[in-house]
N, C-alpha and C. Protein backbone atom coordinates (compact mmCIF):
# COMPACT_ATOMS: atom_id res chain seq x y z
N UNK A 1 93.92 105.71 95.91
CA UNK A 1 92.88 106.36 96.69
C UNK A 1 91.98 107.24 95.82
N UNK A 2 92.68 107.58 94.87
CA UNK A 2 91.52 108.25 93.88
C UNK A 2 90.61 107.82 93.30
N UNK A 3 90.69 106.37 92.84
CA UNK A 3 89.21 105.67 92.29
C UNK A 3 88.65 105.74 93.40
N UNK A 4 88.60 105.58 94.69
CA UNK A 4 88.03 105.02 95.89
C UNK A 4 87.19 106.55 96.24
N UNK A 5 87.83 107.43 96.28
CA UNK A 5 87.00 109.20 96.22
C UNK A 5 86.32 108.97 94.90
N UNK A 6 86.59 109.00 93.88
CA UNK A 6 85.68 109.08 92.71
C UNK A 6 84.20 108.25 93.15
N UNK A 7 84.32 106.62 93.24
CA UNK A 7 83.54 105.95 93.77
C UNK A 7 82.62 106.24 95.10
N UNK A 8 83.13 107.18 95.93
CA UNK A 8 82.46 107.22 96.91
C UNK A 8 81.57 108.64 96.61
N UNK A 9 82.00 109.18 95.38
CA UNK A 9 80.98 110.67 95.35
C UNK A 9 80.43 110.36 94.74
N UNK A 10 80.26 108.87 93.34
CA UNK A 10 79.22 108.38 92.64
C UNK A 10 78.30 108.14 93.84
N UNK A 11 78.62 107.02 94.97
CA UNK A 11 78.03 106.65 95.94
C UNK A 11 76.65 107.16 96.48
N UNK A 12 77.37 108.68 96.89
CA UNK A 12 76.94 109.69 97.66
C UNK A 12 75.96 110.69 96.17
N UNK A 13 75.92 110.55 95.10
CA UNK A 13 75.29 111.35 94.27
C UNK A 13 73.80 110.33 93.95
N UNK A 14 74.50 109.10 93.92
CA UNK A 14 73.65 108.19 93.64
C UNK A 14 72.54 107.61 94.77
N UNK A 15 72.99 108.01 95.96
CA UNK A 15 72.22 107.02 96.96
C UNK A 15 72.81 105.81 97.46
N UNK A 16 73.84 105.56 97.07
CA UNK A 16 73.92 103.83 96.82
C UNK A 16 74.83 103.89 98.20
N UNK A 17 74.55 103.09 99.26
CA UNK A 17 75.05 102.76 100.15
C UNK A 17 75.94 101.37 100.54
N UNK A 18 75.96 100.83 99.48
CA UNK A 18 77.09 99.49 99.63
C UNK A 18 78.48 100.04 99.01
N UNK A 19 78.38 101.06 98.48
CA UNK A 19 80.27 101.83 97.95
C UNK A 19 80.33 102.31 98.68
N UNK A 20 80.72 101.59 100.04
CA UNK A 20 82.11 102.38 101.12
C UNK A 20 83.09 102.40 100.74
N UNK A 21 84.04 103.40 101.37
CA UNK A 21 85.62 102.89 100.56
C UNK A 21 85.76 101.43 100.87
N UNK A 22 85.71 101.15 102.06
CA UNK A 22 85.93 99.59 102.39
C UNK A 22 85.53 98.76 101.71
N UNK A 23 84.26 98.74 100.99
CA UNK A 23 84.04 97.70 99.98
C UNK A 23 84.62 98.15 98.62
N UNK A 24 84.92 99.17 98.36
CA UNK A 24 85.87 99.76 97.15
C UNK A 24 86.87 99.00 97.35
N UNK A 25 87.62 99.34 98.00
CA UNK A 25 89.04 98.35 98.70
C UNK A 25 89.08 97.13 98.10
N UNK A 26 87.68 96.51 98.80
CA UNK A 26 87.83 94.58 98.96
C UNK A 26 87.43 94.86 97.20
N UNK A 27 86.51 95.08 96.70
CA UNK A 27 86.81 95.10 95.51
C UNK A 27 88.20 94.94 94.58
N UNK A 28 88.73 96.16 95.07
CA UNK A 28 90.05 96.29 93.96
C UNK A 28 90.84 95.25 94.66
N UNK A 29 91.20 95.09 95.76
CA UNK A 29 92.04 93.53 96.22
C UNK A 29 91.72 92.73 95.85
N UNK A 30 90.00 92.16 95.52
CA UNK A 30 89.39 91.07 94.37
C UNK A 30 90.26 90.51 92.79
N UNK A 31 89.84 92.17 92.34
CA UNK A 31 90.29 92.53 91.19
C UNK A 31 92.20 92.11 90.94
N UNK A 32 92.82 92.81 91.82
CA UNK A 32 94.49 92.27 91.91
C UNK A 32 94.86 90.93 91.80
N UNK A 33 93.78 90.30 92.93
CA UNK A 33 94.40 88.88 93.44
C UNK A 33 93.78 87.99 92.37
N UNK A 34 92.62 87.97 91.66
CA UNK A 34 91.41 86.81 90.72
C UNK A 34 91.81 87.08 89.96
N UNK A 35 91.78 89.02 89.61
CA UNK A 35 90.70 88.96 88.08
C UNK A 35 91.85 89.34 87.01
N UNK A 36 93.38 90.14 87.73
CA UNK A 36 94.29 90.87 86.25
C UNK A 36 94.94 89.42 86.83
N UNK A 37 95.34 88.31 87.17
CA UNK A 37 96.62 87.25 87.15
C UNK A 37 95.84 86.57 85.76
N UNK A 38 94.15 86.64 85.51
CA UNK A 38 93.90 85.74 84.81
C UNK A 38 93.75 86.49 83.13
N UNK A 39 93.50 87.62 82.87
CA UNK A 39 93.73 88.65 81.99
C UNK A 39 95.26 88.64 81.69
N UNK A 40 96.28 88.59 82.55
CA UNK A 40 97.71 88.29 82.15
C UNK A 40 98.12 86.94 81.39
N UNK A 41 97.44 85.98 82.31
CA UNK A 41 97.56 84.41 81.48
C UNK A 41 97.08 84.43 80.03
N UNK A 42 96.18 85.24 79.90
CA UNK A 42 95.53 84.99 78.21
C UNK A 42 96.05 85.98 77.59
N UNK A 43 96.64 87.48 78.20
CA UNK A 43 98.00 88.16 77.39
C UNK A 43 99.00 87.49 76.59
N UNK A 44 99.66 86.73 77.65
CA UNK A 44 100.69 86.02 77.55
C UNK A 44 100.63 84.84 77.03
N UNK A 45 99.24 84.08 76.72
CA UNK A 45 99.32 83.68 75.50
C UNK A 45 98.50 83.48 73.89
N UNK A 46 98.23 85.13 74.02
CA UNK A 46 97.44 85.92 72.71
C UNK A 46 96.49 86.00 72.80
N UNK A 47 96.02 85.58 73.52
CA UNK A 47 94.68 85.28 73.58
C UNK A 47 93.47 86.24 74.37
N UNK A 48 94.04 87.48 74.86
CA UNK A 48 93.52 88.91 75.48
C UNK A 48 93.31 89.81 74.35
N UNK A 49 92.07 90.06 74.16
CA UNK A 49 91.05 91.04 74.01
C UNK A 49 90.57 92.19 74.57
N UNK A 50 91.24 93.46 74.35
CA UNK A 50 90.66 94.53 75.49
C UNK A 50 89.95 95.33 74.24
N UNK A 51 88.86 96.09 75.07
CA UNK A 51 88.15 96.84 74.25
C UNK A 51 88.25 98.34 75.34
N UNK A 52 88.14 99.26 74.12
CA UNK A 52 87.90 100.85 75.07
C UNK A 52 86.52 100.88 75.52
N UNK A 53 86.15 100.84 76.31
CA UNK A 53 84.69 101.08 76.92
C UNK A 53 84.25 102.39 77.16
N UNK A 54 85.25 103.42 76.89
CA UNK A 54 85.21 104.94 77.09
C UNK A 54 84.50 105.60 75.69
C-alpha cells in the first residue's frame, strides 16, 4: 500500500488523474502476473540484466 500512497500524491501533485489507487493496483497485478515470471525466466537462465535507475 505504500507505493500506491506514494503514487497517488505524485498523482495529486501532478494533476494526473488516471493514478487511482485502482489503476495502481491493476498495474502492479500486471506487473506480478506478465512482467517479474518473465524477468525470472531470463534470471534463471543468465540472461537478466538489471540496471540501478536511481
Amino acid at each position: 500500500d505504500l507505493i500506491v500512497e506514494r503514487i497517488a500524491g505524485r498523482a495529486a501533485a501532478e494533476g494526473r488523474v488516471d493514478d487511482t489507487p485502482e489503476t495502481v493496483r491493476a498495474r502492479l497485478r500486471v506487473y506480478a502476473e506478465q512482467t517479474a515470471p518473465v524477468a525470472d525466466h531470463f534470471a534463471a537462465i543468465g540472461k537478466l540484466v538489471t540496471v540501478d535507475g536511481v
